[in-house]
Protein backbone atom coordinates (compact mmCIF):
# COMPACT_ATOMS: atom_id res chain seq x y z
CA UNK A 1 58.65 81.21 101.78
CA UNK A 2 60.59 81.35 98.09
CA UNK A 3 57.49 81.43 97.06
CA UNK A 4 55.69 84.72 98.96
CA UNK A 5 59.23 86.69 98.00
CA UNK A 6 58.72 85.60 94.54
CA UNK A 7 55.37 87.59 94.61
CA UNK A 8 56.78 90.81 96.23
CA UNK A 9 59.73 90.71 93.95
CA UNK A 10 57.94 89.99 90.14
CA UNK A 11 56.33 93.52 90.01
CA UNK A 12 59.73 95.54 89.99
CA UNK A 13 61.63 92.95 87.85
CA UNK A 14 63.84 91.49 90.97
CA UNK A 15 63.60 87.80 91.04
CA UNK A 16 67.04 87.46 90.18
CA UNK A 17 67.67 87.82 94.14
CA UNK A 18 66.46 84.40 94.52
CA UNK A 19 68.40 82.72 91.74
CA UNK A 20 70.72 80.72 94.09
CA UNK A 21 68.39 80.14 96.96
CA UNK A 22 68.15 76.36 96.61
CA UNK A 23 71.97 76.49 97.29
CA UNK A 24 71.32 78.58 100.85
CA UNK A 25 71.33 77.31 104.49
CA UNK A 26 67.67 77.52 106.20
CA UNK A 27 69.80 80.82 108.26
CA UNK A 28 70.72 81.77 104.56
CA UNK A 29 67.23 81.88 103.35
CA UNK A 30 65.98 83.78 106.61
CA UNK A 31 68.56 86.02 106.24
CA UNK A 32 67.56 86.84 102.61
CA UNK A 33 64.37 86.88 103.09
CA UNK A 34 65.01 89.17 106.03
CA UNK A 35 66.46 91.70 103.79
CA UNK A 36 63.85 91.11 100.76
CA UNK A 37 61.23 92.03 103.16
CA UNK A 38 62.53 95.30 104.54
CA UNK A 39 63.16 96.46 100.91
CA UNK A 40 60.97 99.76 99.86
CA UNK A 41 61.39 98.35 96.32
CA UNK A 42 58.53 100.83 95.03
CA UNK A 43 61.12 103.97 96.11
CA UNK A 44 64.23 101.78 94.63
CA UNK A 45 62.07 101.46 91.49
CA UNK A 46 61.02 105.49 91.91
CA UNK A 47 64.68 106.52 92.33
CA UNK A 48 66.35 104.87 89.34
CA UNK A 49 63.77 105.84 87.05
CA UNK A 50 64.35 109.65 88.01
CA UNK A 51 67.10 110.10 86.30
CA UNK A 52 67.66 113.55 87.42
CA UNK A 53 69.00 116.24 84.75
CA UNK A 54 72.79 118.32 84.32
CA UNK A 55 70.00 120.97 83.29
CA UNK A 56 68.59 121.21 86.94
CA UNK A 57 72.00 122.05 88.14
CA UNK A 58 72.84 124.62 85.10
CA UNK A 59 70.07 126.29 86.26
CA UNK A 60 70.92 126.62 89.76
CA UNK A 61 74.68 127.74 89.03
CA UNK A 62 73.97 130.24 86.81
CA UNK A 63 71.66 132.03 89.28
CA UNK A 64 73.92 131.25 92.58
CA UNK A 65 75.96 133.45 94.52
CA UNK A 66 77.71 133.17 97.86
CA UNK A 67 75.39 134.69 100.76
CA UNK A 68 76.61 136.79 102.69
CA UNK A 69 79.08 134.63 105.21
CA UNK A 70 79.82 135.73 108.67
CA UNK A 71 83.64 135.57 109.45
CA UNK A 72 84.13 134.06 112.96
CA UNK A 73 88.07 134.72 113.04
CA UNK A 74 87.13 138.92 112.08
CA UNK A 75 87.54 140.97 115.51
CA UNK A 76 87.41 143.98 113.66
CA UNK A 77 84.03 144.35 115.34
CA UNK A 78 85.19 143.22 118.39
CA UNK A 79 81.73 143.96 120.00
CA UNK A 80 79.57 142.01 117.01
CA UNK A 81 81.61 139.31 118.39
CA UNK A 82 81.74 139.66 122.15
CA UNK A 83 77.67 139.70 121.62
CA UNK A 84 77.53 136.41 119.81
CA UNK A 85 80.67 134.54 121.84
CA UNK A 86 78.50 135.92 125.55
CA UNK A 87 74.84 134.61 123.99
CA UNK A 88 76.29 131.16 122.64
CA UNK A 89 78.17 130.95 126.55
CA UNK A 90 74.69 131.59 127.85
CA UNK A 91 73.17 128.80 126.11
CA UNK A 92 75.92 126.37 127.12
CA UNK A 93 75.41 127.27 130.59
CA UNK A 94 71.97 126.25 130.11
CA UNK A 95 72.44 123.14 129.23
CA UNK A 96 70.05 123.27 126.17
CA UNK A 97 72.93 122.39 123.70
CA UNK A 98 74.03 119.06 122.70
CA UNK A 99 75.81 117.18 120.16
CA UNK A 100 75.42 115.03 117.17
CA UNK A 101 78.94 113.27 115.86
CA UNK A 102 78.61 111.13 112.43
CA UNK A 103 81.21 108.50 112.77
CA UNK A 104 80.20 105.93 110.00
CA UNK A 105 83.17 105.75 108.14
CA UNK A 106 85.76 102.71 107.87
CA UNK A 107 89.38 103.88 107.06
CA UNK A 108 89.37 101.67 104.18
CA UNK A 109 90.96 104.72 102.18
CA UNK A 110 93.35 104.93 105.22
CA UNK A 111 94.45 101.75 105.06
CA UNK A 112 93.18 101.31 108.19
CA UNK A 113 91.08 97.99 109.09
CA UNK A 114 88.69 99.48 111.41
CA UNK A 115 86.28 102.35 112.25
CA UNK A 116 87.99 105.82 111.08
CA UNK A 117 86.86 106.83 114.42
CA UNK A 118 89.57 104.78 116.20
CA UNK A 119 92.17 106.00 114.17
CA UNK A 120 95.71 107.15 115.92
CA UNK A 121 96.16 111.03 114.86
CA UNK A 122 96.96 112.76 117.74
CA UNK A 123 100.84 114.09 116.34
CA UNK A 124 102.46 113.36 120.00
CA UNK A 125 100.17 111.58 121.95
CA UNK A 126 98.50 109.45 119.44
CA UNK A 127 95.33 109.91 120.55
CA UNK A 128 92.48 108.74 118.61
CA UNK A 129 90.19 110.82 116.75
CA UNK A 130 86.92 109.60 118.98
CA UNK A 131 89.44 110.65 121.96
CA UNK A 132 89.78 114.25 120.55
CA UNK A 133 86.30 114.68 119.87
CA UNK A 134 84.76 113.12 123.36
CA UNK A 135 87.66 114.82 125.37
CA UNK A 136 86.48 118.15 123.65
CA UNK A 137 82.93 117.58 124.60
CA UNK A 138 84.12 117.32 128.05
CA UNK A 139 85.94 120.16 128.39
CA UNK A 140 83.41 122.26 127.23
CA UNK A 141 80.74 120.82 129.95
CA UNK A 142 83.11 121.52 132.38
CA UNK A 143 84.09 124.54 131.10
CA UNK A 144 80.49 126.26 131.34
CA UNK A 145 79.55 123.85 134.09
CA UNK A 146 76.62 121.79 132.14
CA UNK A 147 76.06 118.79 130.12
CA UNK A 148 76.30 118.25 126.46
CA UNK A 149 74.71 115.11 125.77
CA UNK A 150 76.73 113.60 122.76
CA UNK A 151 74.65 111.75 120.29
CA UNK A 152 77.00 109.50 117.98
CA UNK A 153 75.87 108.27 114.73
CA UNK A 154 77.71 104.86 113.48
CA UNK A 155 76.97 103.04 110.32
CA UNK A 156 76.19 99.30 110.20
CA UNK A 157 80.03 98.33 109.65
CA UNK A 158 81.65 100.00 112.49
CA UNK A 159 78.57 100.09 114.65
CA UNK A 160 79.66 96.95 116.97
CA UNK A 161 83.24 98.08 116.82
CA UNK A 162 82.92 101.29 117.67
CA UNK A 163 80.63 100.82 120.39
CA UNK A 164 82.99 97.73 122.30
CA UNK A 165 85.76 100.32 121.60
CA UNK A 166 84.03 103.54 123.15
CA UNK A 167 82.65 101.33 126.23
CA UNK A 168 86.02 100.08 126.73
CA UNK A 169 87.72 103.36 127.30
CA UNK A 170 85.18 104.35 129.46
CA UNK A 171 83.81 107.07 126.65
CA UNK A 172 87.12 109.03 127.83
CA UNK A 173 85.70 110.25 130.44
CA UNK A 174 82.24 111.31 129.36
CA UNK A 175 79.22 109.98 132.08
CA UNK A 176 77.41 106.59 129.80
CA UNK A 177 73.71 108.10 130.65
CA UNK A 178 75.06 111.05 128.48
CA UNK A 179 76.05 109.20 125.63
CA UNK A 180 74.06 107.75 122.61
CA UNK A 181 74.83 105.75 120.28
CA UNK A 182 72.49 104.98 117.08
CA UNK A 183 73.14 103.22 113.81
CA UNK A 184 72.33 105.45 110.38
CA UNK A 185 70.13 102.90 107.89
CA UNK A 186 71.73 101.39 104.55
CA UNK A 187 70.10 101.53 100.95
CA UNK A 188 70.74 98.83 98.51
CA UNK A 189 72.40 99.31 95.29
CA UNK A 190 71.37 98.56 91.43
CA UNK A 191 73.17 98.43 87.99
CA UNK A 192 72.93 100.27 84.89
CA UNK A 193 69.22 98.73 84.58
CA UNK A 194 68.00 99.19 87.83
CA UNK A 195 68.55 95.29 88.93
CA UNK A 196 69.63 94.64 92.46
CA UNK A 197 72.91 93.35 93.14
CA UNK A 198 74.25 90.64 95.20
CA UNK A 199 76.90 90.73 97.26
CA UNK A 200 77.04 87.23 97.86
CA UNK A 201 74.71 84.07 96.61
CA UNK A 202 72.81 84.94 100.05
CA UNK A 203 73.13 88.51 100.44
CA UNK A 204 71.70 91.62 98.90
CA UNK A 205 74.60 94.65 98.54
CA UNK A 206 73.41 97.24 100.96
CA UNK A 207 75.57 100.43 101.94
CA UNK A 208 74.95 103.31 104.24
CA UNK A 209 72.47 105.32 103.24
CA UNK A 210 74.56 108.97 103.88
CA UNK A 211 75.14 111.58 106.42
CA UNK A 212 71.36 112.55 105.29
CA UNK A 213 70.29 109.59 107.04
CA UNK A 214 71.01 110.70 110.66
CA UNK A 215 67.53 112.57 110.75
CA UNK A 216 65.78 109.50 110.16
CA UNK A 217 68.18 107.11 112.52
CA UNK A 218 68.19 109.86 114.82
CA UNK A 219 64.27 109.55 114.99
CA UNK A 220 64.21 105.84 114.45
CA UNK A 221 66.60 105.69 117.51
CA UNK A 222 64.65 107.46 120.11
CA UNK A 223 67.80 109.96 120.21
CA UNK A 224 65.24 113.29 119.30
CA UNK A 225 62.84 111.71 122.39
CA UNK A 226 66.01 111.61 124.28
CA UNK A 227 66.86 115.36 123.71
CA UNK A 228 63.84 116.44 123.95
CA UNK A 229 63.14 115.19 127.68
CA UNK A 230 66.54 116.77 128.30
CA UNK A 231 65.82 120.34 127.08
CA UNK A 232 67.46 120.08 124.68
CA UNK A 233 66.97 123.32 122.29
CA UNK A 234 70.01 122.76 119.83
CA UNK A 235 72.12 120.48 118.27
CA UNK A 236 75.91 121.52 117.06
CA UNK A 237 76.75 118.95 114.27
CA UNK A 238 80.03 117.70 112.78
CA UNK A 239 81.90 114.61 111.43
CA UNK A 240 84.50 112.14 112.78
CA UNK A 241 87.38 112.76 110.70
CA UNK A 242 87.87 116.05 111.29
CA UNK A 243 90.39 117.01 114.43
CA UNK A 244 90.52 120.78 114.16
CA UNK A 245 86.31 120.43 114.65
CA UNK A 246 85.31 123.58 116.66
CA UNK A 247 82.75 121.78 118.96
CA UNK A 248 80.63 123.77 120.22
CA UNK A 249 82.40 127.41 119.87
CA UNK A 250 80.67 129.87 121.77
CA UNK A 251 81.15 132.28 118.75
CA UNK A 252 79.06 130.48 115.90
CA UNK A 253 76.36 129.20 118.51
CA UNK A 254 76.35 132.86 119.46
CA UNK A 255 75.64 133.96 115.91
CA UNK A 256 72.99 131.39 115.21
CA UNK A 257 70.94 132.78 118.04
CA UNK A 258 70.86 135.90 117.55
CA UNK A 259 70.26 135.82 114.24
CA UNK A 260 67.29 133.24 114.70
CA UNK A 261 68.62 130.97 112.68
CA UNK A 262 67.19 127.49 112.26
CA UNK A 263 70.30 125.81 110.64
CA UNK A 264 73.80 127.30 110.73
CA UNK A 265 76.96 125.73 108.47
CA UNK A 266 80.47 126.42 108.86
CA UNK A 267 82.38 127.03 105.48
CA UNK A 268 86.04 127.58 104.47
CA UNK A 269 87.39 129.58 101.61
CA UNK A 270 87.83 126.84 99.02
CA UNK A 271 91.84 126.83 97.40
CA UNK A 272 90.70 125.24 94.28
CA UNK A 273 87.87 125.96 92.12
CA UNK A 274 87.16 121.63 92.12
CA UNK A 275 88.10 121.25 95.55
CA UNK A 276 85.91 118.13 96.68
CA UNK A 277 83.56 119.99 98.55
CA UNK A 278 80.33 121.41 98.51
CA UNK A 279 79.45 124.43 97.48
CA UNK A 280 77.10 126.72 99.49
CA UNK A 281 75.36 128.91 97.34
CA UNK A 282 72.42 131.46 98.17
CA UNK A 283 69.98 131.04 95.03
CA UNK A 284 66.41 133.32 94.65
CA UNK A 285 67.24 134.00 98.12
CA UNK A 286 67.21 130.52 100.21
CA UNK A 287 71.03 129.07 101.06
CA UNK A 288 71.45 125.92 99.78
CA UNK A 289 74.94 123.25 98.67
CA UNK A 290 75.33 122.34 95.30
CA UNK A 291 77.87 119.30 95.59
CA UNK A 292 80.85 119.32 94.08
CA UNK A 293 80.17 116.49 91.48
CA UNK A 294 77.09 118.54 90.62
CA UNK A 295 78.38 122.06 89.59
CA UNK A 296 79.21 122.69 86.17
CA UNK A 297 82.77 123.13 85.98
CA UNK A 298 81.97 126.57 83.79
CA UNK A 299 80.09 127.92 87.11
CA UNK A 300 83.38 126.25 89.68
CA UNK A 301 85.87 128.27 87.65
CA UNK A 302 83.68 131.83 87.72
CA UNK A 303 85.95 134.56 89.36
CA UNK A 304 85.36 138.19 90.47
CA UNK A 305 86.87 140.73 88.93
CA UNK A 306 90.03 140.91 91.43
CA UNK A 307 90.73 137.15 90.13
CA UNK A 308 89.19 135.47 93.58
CA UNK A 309 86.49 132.90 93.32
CA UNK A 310 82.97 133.67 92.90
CA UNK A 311 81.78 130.70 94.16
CA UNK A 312 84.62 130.23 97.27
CA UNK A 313 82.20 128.82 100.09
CA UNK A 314 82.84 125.16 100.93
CA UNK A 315 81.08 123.26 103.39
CA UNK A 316 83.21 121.33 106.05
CA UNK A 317 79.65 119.40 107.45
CA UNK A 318 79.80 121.54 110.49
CA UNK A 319 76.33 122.89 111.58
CA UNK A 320 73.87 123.67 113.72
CA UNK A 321 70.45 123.11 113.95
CA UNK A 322 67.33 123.84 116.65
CA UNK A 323 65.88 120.84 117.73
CA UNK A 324 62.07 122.11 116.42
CA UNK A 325 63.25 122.43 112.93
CA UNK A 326 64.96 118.62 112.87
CA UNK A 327 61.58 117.39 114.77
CA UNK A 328 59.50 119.76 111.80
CA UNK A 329 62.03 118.05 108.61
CA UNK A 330 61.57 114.66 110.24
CA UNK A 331 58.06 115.23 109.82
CA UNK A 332 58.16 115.79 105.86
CA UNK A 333 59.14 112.88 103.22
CA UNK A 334 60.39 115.12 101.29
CA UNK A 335 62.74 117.06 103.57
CA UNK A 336 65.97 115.06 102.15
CA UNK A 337 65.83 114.21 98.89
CA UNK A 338 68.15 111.22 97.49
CA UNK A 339 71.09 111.71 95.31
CA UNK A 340 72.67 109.41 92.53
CA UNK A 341 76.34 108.39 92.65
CA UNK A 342 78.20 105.91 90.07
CA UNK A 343 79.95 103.87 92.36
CA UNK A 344 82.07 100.64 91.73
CA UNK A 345 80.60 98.14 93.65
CA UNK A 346 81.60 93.93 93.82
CA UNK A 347 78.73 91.75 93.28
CA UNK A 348 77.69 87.95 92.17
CA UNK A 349 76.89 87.72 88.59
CA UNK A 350 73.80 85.23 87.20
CA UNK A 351 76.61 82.47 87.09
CA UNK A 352 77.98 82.20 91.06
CA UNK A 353 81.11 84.33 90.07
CA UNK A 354 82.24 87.29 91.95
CA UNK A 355 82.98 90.21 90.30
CA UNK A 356 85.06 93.05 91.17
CA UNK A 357 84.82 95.54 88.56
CA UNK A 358 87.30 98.35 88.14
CA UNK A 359 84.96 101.20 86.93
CA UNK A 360 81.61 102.17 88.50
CA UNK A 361 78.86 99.91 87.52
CA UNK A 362 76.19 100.87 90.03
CA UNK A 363 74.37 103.76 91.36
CA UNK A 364 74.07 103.96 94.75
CA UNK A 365 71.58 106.17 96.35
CA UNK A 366 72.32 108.72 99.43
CA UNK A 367 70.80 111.51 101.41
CA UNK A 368 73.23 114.71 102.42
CA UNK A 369 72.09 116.79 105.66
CA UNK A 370 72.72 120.35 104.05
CA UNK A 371 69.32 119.65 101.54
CA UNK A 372 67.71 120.99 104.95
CA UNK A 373 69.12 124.15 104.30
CA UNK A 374 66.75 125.82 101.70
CA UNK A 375 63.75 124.72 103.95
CA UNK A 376 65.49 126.47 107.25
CA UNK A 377 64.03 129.74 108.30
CA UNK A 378 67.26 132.39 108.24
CA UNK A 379 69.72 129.99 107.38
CA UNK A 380 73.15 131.32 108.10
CA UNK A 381 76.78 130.96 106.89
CA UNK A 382 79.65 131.49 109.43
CA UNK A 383 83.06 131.29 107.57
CA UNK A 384 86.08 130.44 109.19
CA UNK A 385 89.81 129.90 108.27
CA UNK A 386 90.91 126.23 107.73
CA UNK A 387 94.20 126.11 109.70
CA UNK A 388 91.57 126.76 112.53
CA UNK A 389 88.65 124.32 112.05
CA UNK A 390 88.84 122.27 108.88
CA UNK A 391 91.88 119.52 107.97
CA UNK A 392 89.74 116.49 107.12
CA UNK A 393 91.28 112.72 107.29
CA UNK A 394 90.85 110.98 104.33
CA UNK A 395 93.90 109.92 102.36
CA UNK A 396 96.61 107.44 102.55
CA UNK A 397 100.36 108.07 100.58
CA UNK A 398 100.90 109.02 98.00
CA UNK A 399 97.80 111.82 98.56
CA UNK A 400 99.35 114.75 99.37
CA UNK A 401 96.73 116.09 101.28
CA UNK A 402 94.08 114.89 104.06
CA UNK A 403 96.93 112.18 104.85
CA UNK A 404 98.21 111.72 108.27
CA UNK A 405 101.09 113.29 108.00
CA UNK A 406 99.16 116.42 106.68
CA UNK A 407 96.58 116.11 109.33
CA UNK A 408 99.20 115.78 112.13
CA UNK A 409 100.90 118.83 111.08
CA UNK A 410 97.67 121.05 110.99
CA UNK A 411 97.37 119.87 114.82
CA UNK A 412 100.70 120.80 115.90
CA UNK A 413 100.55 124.34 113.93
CA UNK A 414 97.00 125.41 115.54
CA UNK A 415 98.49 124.45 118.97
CA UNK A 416 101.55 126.01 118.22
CA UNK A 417 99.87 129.17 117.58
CA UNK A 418 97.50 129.23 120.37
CA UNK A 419 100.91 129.34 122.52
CA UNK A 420 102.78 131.84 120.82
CA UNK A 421 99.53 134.35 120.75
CA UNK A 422 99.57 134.26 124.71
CA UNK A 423 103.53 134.70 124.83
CA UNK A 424 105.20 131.43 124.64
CA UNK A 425 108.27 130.40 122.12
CA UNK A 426 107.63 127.10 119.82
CA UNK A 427 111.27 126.53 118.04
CA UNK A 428 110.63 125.76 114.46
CA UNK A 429 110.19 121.81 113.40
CA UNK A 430 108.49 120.93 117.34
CA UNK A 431 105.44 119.03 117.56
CA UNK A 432 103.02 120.73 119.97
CA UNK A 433 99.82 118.88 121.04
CA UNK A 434 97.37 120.13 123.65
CA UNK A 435 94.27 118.37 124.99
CA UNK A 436 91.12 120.09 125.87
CA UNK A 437 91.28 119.57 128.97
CA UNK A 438 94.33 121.26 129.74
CA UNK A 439 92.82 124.14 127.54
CA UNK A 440 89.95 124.01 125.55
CA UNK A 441 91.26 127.56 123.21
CA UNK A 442 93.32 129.82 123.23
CA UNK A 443 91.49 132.36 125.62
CA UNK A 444 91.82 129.23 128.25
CA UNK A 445 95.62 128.51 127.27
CA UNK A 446 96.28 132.12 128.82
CA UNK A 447 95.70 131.44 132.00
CA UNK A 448 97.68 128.01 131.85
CA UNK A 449 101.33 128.76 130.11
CA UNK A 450 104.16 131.48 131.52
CA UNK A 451 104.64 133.91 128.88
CA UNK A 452 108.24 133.34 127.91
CA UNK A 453 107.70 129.72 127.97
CA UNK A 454 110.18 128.56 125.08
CA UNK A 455 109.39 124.35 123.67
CA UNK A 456 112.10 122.93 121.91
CA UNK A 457 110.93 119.17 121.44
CA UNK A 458 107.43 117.40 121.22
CA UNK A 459 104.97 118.15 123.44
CA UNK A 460 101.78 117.11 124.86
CA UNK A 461 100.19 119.46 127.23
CA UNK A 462 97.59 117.53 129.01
């Protein structure tokens, strides 16, 4: 067996993977070997030797502008709106709408020991974030009286966790023939001279292989053959860690429609010109995301002339797609490029020893979903305010931002406005909570609350 990997690994100068297998277990060697095998080592090879250039990304900044971004909190054209909010209800009430949630993350940055997924943030009932986001989906099917099949993408680390976890809890309350859940791949990892590392004596370093990588899982995993038999027509897309996610608003499916758009992306205004986030751009006329790590910090700090940023659309990951695009991209191998990122990574050096280095000293390699956007036909950009659909969770103390604290608060303040536009009192300093089921918005909340209705201490409507 050493001997056949020997062969597939000498061309691309990667024996070194075998150094220590005299010192393996026969499950060690099959295990290896297992991995060695399912390597694409002619792409690793490709991708390290494209280096890529800063130039590429000059070029783009200097010629990119925002496109023009469709403001889904503006009623100033109330009937713009009422049009778009009446043709996304339609397609909910056809049932030709479903969901994709990317829920790969750990909480490592959390320091939280398990899927980021199953992390507490709900600021009175401490509901998880999967809770939010699957008792959201719910209310919406029951709200237009159809199914949203929810598609959910893990990552190998928190795939067996999360799924004991969901099953469990009985998918809080979503049917199990409506739910699917599919793994995203990994891609291995290589130095400063394109040499695989080791994580162990026995085991090549793999990680997930990016939020890119749902097209191909979500192919791999029979989850497109699965919407497809359903009718499915469109997918509404978003991530895990964000709470204030807008699933399926009628509004922005509404404006995707009409406009015939085959891929639609939320944005925020961004509050700093290096805010870690991408950048949505429109350049010789496609829309595309330059990521934040990519755009010259010359083209970040641009401004207009009243002083506001030029470049002020930042994607939150929120999108939505038709279902013939994804099946046309999945189609093409060059539909998601992948992108470089210095990354610190612990490994096995030639000697046994384990080294945990404390700046980057590997490029890892990862697809990003938005590179479908140039390729979309009438790609659209819906814009809405962040204290109403974006407060990611990232951070743990002493981050002052995308913490739990932070995110809690962002909860209680949406909720807390939602009751005080239909009439209700919240006394400064009270924690306010609602779940979706009790109202999924604020239009729903109306017919729910008293006007005059005054809360004075924390509260979970439910």
């Amino acid at each position: 067996m050493k001997s056949q990997l020997e062969k597939l690994l000498a061309p691309f100068d990667q024996t070194h993977l075998l150094q220590f297998w005299n010192e393996l277990d026969n499950a060690e060697q099959a295990n290896l070997a297992k991995q060695i095998n399912a390597l694409d080592l002619e792409l690793i090879q490709t991708l390290f030797e494209n280096q890529g250039s800063d130039g590429q990304w000059e070029q783009l900044a200097a010629r990119a502008n925002v496109p023009p971004a469709i403001t889904l909190g503006d009623f100033s054209n109330s009937e713009a709106f009422e049009e778009a909010s009446s043709a996304g209800e339609g397609l909910l009430k056809s049932g030709k709408l479903g969901m994709i949630l990317v829920a790969g993350g750990q909480g490592s940055r959390l320091g939280f020991d398990h899927p980021k997924g199953m992390f507490p943030i709900g600021p009175v009932s401490r509901r998880t974030l999967y809770q939010m986001h699957f008792e959201q989906v719910l209310a919406r099917s029951k709200q237009f009286g159809a199914t949203i099949p929810l598609y959910v993408m893990t990552s190998p680390p928190t795939h067996e966790e999360t799924t004991k976890f969901l099953s469990e809890n009985n998918f809080f309350g979503i049917p199990p023939a409506d739910i699917k859940i599919f793994c995203q791949g990994v891609m291995p990892a290589v130095d400063e001279n394109g040499r695989l590392l080791l994580e162990s004596k026995g085991k090549i370093f793999v990680s997930p292989d990016g939020h890119g990588g749902t097209l191909a899982a979500f192919v791999k995993s029979g989850c497109l053959d699965d919407a497809t038999s359903r009718g499915v027509e469109h997918l509404f897309y978003g991530q895990v860690d964000n709470p204030l996610l807008q699933i399926c608003e009628p509004a922005l499916i509404g404006h995707h429609l009409i406009r015939g758009s085959e891929m639609t992306s939320q944005v925020v205004r961004k509050n700093d010109p290096t805010q870690k986030v991408g950048n949505v751009v429109e350049v010789d006329g496609k829309v595309q995301i330059i990521e934040y790590s990519d755009l010259p910090r010359q083209y970040a700090q641009q401004l207009n002339e009243d002083g506001s940023l030029k470049l002020w659309a930042g994607s939150i990951a929120v999108h939505v797609f038709t279902l013939d695009f994804l099946k046309r991209s999945s189609q093409s191998a060059d539909a998601l490029p992948f992108h470089r990122a210095n990354k610190v990574v612990s490994f096995v050096d030639h000697d046994g020893t384990q080294v945990t280095p404390t700046q980057p000293n590997a490029i890892k390699f990862e697809r990003f979903i938005f590179d479908l956007l140039p390729s979309a036909n009438n790609a659209i950009v819906c814009e809405v305010a962040p204290e109403d659909g974006f407060c990611a969770l990232k951070n743990a103390p002493p981050a002052t931002s995308e913490t739990e604290e932070h995110v809690k608060a962002a909860i209680s303040s949406l909720h807390s406005r939602w009751l005080e536009a239909v009439g209700a009192t919240v006394e400064p300093g009270t924690q306010i909570e609602i779940n979706p089921l009790f109202a999924v918005d604020q239009k729903e909340l109306e017919s729910r609350v008293n006007r005059g209705t005054t809360f004075n201490q924390p509260t979970y409507l439910k």
